[in-house]
Protein backbone atom coordinates (compact mmCIF):
# COMPACT_ATOMS: atom_id res chain seq x y z
CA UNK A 1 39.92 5.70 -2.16
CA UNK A 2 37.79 5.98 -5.37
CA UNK A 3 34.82 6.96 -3.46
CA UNK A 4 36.62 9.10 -0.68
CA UNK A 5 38.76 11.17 -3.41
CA UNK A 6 35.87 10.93 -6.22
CA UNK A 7 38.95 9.90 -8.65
CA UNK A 8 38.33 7.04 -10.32
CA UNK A 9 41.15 4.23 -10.11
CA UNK A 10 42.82 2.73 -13.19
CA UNK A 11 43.66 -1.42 -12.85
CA UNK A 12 46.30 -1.64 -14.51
CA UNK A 13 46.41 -5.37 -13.66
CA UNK A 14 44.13 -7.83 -11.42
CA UNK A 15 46.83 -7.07 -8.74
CA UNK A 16 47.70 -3.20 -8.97
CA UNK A 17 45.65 0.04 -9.56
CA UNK A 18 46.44 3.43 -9.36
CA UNK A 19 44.79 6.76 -8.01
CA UNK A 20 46.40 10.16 -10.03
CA UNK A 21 45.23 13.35 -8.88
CA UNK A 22 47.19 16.57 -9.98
CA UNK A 23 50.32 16.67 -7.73
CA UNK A 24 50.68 12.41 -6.50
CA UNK A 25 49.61 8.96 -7.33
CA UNK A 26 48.50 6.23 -4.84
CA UNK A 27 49.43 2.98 -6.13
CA UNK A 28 47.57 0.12 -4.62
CA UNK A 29 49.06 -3.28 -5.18
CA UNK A 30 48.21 -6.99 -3.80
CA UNK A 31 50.60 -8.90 -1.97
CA UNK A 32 52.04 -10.65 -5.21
CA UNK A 33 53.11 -7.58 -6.38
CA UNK A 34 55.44 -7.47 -3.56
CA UNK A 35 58.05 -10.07 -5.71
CA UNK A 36 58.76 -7.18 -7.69
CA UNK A 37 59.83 -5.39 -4.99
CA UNK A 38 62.30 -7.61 -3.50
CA UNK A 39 59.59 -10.09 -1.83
CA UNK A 40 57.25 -10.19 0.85
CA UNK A 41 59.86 -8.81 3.74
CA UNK A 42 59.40 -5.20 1.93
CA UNK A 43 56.07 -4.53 2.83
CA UNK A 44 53.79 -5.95 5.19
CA UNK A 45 49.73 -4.89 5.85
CA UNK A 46 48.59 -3.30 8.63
CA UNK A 47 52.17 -2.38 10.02
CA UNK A 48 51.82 1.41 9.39
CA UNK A 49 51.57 3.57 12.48
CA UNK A 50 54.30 6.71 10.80
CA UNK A 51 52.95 7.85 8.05
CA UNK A 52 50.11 9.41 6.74
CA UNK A 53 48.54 9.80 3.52
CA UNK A 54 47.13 13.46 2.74
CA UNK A 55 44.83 14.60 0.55
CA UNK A 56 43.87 18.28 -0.08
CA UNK A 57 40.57 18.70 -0.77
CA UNK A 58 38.22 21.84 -1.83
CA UNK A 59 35.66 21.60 1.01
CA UNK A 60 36.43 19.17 3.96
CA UNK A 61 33.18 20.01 5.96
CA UNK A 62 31.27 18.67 2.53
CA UNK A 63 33.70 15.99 2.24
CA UNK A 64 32.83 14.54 6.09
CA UNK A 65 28.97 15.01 5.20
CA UNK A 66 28.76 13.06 1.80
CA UNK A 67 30.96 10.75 3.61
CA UNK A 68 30.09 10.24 7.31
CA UNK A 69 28.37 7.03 7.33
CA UNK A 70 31.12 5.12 5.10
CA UNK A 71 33.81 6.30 7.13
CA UNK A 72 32.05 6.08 10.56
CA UNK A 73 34.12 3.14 11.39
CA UNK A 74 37.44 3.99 10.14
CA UNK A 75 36.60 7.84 12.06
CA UNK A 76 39.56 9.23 13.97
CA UNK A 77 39.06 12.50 14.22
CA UNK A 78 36.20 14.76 12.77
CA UNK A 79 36.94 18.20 10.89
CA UNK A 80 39.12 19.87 12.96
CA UNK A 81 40.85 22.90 12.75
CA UNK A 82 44.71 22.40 13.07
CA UNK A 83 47.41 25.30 14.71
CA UNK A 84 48.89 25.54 11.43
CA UNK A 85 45.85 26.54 9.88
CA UNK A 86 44.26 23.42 7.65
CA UNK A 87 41.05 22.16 8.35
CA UNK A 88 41.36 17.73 8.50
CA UNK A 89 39.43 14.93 8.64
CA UNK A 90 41.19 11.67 9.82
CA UNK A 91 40.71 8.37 9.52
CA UNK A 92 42.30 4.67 8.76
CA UNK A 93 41.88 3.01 5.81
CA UNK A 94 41.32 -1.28 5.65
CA UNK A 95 45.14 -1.42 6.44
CA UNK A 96 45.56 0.53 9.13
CA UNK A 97 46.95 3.91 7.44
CA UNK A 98 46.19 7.05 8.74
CA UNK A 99 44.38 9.26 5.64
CA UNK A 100 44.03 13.26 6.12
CA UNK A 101 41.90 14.84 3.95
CA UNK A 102 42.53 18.48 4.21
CA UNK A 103 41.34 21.98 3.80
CA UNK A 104 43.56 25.39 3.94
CA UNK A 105 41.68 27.96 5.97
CA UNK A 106 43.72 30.01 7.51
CA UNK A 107 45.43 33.00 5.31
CA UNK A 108 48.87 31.69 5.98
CA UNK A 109 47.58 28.19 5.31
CA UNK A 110 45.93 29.53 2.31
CA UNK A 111 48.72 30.86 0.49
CA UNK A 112 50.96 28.11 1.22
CA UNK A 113 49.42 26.00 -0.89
CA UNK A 114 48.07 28.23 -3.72
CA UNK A 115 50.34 26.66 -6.51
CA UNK A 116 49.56 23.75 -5.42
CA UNK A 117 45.88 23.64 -6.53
C-alpha cells in the first residue's frame, strides 16, 4: 500500500501498521491481532469477494504507468472509464481484496468529490 498510495505506513507494533491519508485510514494487522477483536472467527484472509477498498488519486493514468510492472500480477482491470464518470484502476492486493484507485473526470464526477480533496 506504501508504494501504491506513496503514503508511508506507521508500525505501530510488529503486528499492526497504519496508512492515513486525508479522509480514511487502512489499518493492517497480523493474525494475532485478531484476539483483540474477539479471536480468529472475526476475520479470516483471503475471504473477501464484497468489498472494495478505494482510493482517489490525482492522476490514475500516471498512477498505472509508475506502477504497471508491480501490479501486473494483481491487474484486474486497466484505467477505465466508469458510467458514473471516475476513471479506475483495479486490482487485488496479497489477500484477495479488490483495490480501486480512482480518478474524477467527468464534470458531474468532478464536482462530487471537490470537498473531498
Amino acid at each position: 500500500y506504501e508504494k501504491v498510495i506513496g503514503i508511508p505506513m506507521t508500525q505501530y507494533t510488529p503486528d499492526f501498521a497504519e496508512l492515513k491519508t486525508k479522509t480514511a485510514a487502512l489499518a493492517i494487522g497480523s493474525t494475532h491481532t485478531l484476539q483483540f477483536f474477539g479471536g480468529e472467527s472475526v476475520a479470516q484472509p483471503a475471504q473477501n469477494r464484497s468489498v472494495i477498498i478505494e482510493f482517489m488519486v490525482e492522476d490514475v493514468d500516471a498512477d498505472y504507468e509508475r506502477l504497471a510492472e508491480y501490479l501486473q500480477p494483481y491487474l484486474v482491470q486497466k484505467p477505465t472509464t466508469m458510467p458514473w464518470g471516475n476513471k479506475s484502476l483495479l486490482f487485488r492486493d496479497p489477500e484477495g481484496n479488490l483495490v480501486n484507485l480512482f480518478t474524477p473526470i467527468s464534470q458531474e464526477a468532478v464536482t462530487r468529490f471537490e470537498d473531498k480533496k
